[in-house]
Every structure is written in C-alpha cells, then in structure tokens.
C-alpha atoms as a PDB file:
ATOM      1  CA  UNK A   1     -88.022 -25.468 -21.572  1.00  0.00           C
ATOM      2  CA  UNK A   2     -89.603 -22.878 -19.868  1.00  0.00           C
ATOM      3  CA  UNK A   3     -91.187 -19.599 -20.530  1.00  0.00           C
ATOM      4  CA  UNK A   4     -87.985 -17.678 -18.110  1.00  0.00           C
ATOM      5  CA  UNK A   5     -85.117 -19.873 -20.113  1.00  0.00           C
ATOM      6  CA  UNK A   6     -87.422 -19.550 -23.411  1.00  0.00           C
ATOM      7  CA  UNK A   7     -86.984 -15.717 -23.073  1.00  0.00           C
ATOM      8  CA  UNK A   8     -83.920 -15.836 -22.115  1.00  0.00           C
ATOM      9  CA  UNK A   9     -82.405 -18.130 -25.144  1.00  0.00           C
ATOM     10  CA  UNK A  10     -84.709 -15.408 -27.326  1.00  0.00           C
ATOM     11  CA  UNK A  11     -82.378 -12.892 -25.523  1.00  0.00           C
ATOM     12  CA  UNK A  12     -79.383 -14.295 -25.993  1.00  0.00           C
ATOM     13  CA  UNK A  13     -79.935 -14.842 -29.719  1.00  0.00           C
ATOM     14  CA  UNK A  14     -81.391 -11.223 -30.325  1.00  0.00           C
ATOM     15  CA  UNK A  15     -77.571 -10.124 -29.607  1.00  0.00           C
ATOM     16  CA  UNK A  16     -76.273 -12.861 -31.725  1.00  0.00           C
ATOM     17  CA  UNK A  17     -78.847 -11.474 -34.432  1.00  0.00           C
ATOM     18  CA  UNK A  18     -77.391  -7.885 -34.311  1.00  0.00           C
ATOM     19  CA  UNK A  19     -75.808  -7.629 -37.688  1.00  0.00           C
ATOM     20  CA  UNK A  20     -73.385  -4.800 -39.913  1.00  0.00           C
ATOM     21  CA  UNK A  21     -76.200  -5.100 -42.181  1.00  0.00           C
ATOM     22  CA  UNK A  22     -79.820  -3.072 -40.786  1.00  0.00           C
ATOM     23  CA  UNK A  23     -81.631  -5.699 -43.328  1.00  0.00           C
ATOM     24  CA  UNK A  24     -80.471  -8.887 -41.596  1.00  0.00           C
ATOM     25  CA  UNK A  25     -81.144  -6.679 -38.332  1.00  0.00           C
ATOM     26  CA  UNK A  26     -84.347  -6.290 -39.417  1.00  0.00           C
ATOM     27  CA  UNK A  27     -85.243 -10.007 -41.199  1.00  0.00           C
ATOM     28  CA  UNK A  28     -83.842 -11.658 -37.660  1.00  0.00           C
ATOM     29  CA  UNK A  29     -85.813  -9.168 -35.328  1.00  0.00           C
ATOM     30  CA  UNK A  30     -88.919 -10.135 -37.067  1.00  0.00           C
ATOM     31  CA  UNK A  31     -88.053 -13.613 -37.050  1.00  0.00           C
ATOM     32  CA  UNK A  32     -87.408 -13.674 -33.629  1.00  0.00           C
ATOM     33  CA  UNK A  33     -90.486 -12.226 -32.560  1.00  0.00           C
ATOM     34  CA  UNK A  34     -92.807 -14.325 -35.121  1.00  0.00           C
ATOM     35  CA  UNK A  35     -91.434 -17.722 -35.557  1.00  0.00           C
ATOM     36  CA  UNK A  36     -88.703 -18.745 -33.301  1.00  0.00           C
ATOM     37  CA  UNK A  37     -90.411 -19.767 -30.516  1.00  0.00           C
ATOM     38  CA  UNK A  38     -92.555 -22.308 -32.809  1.00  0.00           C
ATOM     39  CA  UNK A  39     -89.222 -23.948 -33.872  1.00  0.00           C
ATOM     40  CA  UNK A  40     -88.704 -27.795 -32.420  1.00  0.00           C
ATOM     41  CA  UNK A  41     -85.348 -28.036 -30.718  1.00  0.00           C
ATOM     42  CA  UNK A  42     -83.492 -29.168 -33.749  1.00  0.00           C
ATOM     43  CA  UNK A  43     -84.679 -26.426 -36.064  1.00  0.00           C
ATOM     44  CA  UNK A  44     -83.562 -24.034 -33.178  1.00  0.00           C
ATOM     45  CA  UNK A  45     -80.003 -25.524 -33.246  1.00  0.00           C
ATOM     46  CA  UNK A  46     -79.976 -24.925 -37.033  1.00  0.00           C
ATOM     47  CA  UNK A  47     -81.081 -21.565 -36.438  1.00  0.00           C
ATOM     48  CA  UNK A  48     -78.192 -21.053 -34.269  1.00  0.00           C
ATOM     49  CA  UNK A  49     -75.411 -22.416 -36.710  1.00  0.00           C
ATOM     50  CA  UNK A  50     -77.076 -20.461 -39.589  1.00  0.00           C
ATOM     51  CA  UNK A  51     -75.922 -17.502 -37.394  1.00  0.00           C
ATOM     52  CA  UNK A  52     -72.451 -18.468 -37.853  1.00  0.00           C
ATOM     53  CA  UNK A  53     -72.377 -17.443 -41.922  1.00  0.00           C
ATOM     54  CA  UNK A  54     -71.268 -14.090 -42.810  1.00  0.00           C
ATOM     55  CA  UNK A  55     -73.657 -11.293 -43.431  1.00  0.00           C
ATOM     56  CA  UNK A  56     -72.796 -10.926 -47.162  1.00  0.00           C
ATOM     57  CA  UNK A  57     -73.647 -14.449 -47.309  1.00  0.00           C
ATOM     58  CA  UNK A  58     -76.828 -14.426 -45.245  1.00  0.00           C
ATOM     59  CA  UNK A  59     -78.264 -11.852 -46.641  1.00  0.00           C
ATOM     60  CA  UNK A  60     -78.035 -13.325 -49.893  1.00  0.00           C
ATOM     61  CA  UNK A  61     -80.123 -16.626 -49.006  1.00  0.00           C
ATOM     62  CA  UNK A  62     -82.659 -14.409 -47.374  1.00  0.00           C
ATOM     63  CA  UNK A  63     -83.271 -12.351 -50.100  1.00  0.00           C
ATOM     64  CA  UNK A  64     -83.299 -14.924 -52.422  1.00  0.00           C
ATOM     65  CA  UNK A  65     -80.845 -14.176 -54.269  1.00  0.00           C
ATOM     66  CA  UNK A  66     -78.596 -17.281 -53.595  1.00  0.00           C
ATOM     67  CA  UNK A  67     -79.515 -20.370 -51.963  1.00  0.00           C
ATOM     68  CA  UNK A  68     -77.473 -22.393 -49.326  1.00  0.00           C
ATOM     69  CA  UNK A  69     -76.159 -25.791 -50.436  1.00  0.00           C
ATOM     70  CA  UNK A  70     -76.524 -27.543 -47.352  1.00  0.00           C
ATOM     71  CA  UNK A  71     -79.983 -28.902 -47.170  1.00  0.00           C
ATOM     72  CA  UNK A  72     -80.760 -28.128 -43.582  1.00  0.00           C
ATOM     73  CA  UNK A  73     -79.609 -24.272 -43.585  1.00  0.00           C
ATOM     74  CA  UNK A  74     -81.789 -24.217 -47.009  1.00  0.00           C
ATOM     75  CA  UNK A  75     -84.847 -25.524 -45.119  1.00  0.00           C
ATOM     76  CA  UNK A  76     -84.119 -22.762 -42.452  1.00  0.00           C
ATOM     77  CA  UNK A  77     -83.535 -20.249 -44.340  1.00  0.00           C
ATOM     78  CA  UNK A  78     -87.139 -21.370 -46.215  1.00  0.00           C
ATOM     79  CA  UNK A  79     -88.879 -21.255 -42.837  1.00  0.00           C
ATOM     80  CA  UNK A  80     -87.410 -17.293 -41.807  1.00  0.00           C
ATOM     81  CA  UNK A  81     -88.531 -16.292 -45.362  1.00  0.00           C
ATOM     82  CA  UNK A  82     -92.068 -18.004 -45.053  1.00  0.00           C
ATOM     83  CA  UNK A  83     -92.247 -16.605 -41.225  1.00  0.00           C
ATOM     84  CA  UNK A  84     -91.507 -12.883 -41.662  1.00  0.00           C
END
C-alpha cells in the first residue's frame, strides 16, 4: 500500500474512531497516530472489526477493566494499550 492510500485508510478510520465517549476519542486518536501504521494487514482488519463493539463495551477492554473473549480482539486490544 502506499503512503496516499496509507493516509487515506488512516483517514477513513479516524471518522470511524470518533466516539460518544471523549476517552475512546482520545485512546483511538493516539492510537492512530502511534501504532496503526506498524500494524500487518491482518492486525489492521482486526482493528477495523474491533470498531464494530459498542463504546460501553470498548471502553471497558481498554481500560482494563474487562477483557474481550475472543482471542484476536484481546490481542488487539493488548497492542492499543501497549501502543498509547
């Protein structure tokens, strides 16, 4: 992919990122800026399908407070926690 469509996909997902909650606003900004762009393909699509859960939900796992019991989400959610 290239740096045009990279930035673009980064973009795309900062308005997908835009949550009711300024703390997920906040954890998903900084992720965005710090991390995404290292993610392989793959992680990226689980990054992308993590966006589908509900705030309430979201911000939960982030925070620690709950963890996701699908393994793959877990691991992303482990990697936005480690990168922000």
């Amino acid at each position: 992919m290239n740096t045009t469509d990279r930035q673009a996909e980064i973009d795309r997902l900062r308005w997908q990122c835009r949550r009711g909650l300024l703390e997920l606003d906040l954890l998903f900004e900084a992720f965005l800026a710090q991390g995404y762009a290292d993610l392989p393909e793959a992680d990226r699509v689980i990054f992308q399908e993590l966006l589908e859960y509900q705030d309430q939900q979201l911000q939960e796992w982030l925070l620690g407070k709950t963890s996701p019991e699908d393994a793959a989400i877990q691991r992303m959610v482990g990697i936005i926690r480690k990168a922000i």
